[in-house]
N, C-alpha and C. Protein backbone atom coordinates (compact mmCIF):
# COMPACT_ATOMS: atom_id res chain seq x y z
N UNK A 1 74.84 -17.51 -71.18
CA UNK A 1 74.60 -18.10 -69.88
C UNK A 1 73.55 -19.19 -70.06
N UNK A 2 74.05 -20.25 -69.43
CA UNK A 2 73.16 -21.29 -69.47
C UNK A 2 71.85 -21.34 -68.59
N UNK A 3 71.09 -22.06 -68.86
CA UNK A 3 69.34 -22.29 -68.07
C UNK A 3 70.04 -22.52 -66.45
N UNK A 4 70.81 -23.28 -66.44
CA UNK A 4 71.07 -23.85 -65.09
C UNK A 4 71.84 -23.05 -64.37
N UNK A 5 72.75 -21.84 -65.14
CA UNK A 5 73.37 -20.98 -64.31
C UNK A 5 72.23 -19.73 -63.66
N UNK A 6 71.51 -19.69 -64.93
CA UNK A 6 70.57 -18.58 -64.38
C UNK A 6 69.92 -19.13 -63.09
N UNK A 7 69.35 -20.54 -63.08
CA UNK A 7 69.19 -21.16 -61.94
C UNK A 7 69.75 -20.60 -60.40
N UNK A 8 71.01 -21.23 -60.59
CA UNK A 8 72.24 -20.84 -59.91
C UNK A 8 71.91 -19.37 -59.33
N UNK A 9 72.32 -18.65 -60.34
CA UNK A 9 72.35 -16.83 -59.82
C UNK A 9 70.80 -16.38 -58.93
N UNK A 10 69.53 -17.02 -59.72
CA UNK A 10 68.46 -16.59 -58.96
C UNK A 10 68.16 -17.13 -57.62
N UNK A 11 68.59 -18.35 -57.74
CA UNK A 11 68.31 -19.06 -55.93
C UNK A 11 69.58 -18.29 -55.16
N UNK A 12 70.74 -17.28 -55.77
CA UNK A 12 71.80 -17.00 -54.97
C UNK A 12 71.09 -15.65 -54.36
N UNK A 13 70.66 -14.95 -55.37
CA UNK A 13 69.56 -13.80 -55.48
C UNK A 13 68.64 -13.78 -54.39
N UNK A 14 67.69 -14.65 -55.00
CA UNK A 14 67.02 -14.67 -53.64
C UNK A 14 66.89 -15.51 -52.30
N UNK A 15 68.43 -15.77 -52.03
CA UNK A 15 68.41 -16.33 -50.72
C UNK A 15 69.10 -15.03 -49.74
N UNK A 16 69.82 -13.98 -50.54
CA UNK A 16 70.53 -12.59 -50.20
C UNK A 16 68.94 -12.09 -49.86
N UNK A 17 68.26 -11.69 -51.02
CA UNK A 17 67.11 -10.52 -50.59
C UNK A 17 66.22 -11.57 -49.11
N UNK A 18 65.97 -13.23 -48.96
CA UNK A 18 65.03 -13.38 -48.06
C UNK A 18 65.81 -13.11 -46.74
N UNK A 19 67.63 -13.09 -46.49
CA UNK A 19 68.05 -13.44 -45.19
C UNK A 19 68.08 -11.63 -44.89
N UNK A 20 68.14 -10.80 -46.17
CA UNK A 20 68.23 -9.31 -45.94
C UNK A 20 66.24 -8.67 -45.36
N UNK A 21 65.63 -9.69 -46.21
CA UNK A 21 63.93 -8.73 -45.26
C UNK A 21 64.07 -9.88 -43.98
N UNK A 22 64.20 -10.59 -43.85
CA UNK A 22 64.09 -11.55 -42.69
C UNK A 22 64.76 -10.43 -41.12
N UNK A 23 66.08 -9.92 -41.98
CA UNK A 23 67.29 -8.84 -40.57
C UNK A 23 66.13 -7.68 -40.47
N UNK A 24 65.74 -6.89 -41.53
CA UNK A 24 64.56 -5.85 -41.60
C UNK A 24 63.39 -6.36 -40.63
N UNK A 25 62.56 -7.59 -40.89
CA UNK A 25 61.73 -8.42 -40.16
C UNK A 25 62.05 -8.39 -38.80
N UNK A 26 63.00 -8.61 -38.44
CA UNK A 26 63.22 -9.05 -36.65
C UNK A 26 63.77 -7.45 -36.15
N UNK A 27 64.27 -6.80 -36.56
CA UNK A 27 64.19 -5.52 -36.18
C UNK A 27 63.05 -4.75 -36.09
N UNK A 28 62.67 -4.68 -36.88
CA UNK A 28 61.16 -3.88 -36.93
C UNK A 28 60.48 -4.56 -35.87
N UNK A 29 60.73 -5.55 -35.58
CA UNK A 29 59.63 -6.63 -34.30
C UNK A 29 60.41 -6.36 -32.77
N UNK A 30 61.59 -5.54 -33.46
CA UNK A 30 62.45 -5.63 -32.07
C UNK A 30 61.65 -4.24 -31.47
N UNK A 31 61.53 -3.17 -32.31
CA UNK A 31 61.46 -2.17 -32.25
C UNK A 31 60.07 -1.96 -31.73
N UNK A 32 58.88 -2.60 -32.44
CA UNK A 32 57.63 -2.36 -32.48
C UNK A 32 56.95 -4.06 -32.03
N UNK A 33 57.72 -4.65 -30.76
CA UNK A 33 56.94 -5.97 -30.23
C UNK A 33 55.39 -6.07 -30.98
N UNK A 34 55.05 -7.52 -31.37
CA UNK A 34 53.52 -7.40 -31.95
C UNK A 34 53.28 -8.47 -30.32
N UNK A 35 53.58 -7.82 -29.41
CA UNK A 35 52.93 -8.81 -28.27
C UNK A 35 51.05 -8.85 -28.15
N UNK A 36 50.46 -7.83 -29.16
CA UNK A 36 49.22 -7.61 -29.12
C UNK A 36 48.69 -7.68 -30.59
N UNK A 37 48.63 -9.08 -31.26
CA UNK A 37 47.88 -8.96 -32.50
C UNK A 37 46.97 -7.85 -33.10
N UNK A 38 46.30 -7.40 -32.45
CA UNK A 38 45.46 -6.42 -32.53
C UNK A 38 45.63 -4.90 -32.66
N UNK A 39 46.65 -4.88 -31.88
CA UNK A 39 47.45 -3.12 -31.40
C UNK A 39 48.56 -3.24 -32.71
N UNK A 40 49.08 -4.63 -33.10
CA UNK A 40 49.90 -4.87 -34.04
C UNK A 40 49.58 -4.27 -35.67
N UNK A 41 47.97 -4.90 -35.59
CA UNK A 41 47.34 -4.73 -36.69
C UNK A 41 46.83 -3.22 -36.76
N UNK A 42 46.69 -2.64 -35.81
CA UNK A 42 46.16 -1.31 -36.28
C UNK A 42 47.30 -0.38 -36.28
N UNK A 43 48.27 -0.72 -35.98
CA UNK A 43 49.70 0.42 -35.89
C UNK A 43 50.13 -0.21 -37.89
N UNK A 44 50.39 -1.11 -38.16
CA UNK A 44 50.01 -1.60 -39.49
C UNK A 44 49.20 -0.60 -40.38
N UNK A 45 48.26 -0.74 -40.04
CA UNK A 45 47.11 0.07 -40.97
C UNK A 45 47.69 1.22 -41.03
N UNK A 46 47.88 1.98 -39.77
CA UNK A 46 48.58 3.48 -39.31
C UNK A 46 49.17 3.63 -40.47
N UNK A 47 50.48 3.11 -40.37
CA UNK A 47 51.74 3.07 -40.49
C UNK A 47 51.38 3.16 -41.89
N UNK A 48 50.42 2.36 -43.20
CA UNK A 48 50.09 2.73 -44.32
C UNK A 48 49.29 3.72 -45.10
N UNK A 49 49.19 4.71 -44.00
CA UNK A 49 48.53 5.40 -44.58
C UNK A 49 49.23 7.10 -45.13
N UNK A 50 49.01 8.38 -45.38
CA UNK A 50 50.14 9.04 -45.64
C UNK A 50 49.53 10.18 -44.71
N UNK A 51 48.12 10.09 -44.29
CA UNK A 51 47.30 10.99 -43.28
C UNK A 51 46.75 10.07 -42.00
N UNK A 52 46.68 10.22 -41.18
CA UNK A 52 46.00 9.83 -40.25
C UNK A 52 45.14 10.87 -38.99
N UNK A 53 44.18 10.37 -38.56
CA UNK A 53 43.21 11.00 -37.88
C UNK A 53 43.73 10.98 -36.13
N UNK A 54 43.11 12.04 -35.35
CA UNK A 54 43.85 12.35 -34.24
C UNK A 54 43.77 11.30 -33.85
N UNK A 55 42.73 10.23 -33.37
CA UNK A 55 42.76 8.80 -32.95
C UNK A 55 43.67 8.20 -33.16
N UNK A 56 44.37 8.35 -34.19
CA UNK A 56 45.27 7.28 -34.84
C UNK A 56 46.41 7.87 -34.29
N UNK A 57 46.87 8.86 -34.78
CA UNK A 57 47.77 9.65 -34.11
C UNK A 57 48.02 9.04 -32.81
N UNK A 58 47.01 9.57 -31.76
CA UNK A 58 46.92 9.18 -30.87
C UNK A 58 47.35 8.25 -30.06
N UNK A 59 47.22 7.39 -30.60
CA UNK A 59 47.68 5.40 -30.66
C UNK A 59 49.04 5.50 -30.85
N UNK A 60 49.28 6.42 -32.16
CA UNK A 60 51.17 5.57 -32.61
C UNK A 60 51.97 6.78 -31.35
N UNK A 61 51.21 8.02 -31.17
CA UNK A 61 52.27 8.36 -30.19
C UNK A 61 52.08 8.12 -29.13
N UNK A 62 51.05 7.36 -28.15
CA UNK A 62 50.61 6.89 -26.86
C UNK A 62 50.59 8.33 -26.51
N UNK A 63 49.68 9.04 -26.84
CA UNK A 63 49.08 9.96 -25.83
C UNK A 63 47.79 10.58 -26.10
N UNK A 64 47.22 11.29 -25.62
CA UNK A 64 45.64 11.24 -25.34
C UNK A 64 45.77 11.97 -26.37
N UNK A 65 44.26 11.83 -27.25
CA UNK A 65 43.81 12.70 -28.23
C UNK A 65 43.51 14.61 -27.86
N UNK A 66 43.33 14.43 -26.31
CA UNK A 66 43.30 16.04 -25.90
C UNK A 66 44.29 17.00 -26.20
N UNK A 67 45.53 16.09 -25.84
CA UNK A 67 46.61 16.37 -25.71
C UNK A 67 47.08 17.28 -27.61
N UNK A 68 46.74 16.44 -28.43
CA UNK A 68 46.92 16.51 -29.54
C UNK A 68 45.97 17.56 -30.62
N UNK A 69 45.02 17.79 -29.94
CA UNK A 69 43.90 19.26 -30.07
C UNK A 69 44.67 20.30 -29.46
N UNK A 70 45.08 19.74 -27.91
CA UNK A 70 45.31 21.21 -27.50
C UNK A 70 47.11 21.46 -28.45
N UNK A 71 47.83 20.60 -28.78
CA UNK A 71 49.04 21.78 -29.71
C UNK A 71 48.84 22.32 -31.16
N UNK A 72 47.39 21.11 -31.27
CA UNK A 72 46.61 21.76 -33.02
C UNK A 72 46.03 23.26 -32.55
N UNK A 73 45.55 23.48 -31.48
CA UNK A 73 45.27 24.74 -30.72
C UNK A 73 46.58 25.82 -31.05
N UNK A 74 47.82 25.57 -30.14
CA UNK A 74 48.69 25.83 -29.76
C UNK A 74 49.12 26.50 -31.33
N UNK A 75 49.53 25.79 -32.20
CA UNK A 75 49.59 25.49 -33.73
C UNK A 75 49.11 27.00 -34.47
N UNK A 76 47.68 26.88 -34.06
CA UNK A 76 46.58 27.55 -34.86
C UNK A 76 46.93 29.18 -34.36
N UNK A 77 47.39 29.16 -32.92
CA UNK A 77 47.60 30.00 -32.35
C UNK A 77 48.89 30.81 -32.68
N UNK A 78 50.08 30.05 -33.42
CA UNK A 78 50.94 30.70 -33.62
C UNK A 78 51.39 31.04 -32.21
N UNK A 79 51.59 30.13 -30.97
CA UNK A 79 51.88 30.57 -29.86
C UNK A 79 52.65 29.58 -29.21
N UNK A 80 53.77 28.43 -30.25
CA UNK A 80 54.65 27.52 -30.10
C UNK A 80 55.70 27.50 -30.89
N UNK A 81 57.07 27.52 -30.54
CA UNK A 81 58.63 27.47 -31.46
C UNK A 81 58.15 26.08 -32.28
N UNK A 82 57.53 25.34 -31.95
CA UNK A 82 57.39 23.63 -32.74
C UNK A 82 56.21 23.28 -32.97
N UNK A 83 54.87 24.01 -33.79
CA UNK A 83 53.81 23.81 -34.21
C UNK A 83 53.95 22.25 -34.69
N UNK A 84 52.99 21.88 -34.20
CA UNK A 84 52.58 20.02 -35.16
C UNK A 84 52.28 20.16 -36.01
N UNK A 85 52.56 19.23 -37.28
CA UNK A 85 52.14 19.56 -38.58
C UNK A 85 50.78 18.73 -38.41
N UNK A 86 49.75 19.69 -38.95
CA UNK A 86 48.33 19.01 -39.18
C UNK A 86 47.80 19.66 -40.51
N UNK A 87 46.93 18.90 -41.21
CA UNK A 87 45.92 19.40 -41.87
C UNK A 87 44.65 19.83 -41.49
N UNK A 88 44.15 20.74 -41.85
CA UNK A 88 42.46 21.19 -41.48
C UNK A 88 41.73 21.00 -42.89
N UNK A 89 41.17 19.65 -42.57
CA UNK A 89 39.70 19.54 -43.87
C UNK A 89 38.54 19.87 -43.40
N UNK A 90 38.11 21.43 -43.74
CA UNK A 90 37.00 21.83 -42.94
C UNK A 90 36.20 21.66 -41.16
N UNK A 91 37.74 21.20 -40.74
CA UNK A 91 37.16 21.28 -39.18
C UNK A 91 37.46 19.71 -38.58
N UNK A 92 37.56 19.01 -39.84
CA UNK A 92 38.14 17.76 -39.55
C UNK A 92 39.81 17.59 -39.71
N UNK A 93 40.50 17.45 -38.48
CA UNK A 93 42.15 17.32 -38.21
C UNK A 93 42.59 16.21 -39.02
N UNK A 94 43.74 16.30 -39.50
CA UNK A 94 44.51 14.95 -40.06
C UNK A 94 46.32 15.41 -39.83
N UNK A 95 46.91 13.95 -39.45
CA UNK A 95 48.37 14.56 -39.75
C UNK A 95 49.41 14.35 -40.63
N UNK A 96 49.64 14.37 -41.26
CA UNK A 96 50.66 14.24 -41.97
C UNK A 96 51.86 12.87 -41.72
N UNK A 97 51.50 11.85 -41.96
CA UNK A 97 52.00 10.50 -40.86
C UNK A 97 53.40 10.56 -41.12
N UNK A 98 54.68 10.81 -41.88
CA UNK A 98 55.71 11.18 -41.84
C UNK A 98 56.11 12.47 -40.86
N UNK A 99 55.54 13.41 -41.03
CA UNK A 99 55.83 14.53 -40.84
C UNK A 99 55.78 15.12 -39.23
N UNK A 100 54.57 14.30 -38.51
CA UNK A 100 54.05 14.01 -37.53
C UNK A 100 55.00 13.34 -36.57
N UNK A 101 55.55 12.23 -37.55
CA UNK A 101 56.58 11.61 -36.46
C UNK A 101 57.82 11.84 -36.63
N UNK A 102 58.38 12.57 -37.16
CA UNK A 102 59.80 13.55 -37.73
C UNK A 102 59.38 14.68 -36.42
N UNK A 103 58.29 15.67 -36.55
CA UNK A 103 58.07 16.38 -35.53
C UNK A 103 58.23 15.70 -33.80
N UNK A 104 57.91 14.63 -33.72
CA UNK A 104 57.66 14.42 -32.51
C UNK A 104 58.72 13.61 -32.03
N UNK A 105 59.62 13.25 -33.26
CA UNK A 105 61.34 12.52 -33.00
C UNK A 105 62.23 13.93 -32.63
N UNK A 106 61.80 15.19 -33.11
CA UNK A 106 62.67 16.37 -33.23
C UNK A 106 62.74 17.11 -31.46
N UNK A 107 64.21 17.37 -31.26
CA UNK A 107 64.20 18.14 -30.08
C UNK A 107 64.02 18.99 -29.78
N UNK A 108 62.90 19.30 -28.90
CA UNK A 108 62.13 20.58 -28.88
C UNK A 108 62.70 21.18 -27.27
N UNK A 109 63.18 22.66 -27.77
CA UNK A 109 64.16 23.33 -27.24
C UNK A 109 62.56 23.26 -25.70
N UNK A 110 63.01 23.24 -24.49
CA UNK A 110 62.06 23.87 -23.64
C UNK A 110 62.42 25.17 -23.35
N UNK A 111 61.57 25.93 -22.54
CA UNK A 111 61.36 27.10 -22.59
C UNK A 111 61.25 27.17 -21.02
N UNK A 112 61.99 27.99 -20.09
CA UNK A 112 62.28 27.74 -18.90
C UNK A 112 62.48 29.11 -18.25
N UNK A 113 61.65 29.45 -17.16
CA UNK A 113 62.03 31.30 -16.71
C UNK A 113 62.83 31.17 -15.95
N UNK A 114 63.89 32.01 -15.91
CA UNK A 114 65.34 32.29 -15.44
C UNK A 114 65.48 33.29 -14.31
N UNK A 115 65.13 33.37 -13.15
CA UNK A 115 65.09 34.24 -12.50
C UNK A 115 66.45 34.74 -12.60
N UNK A 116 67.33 35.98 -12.54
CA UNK A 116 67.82 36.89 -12.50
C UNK A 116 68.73 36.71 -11.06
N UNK A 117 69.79 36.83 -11.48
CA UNK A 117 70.74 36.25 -9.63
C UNK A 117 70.12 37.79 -8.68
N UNK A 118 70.00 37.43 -8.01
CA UNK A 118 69.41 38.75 -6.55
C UNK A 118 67.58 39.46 -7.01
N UNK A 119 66.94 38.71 -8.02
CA UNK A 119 65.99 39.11 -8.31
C UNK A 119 64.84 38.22 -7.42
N UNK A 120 64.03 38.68 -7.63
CA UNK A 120 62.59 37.78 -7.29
C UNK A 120 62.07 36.78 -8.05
């Protein structure tokens, strides 16, 4: 193969891989708007890490950090069908940033009391 074909094959190469992250690129933006540089940049950081702290947590699932103690509670308690996956480093929470959002994509059966036809 000649200098100029290799030419050839690599600009063919990588004009496939830039128009293939470019489709990845505008999806991911479809999905996760950066209408907030800032909220952009720290879901970023999130998103690289393989633990994150309830704060953080917090942020990528939009809901209060209470919220997220009380099912580490719930959890600890052995008193939920769908414990959150967390780590305990001596008293300090972390979650598992895959695992965390696999849990919180997963359908969690509710739990509903059935009164009994002619009962109370």
């Amino acid at each position: 193969m000649s200098v100029q074909q290799a030419n050839v094959l690599v600009e063919f190469y990588e004009g496939i891989i830039e128009k293939a992250l470019r489709r990845v690129l505008d999806e991911r933006h479809a999905l996760f708007p950066a209408t907030d540089p800032e909220l952009a940049g720290q879901i970023a950081r999130i998103n690289a890490k393989p633990n994150i702290t309830v704060l953080e947590a917090a942020l990528l699932l939009n809901c209060s950090d209470s919220h997220l103690y009380a099912k580490i509670k719930a959890a600890k308690r052995k008193t939920t069908g769908y414990p959150i996956p967390f780590l305990d480093l001596d008293g300090v929470y972390v979650f598992p940033r895959e695992r965390l959002i696999e849990w919180a994509e997963s359908e969690k059966e509710r739990k509903t009391l059935k009164l009994e036809k002619g009962g109370a």
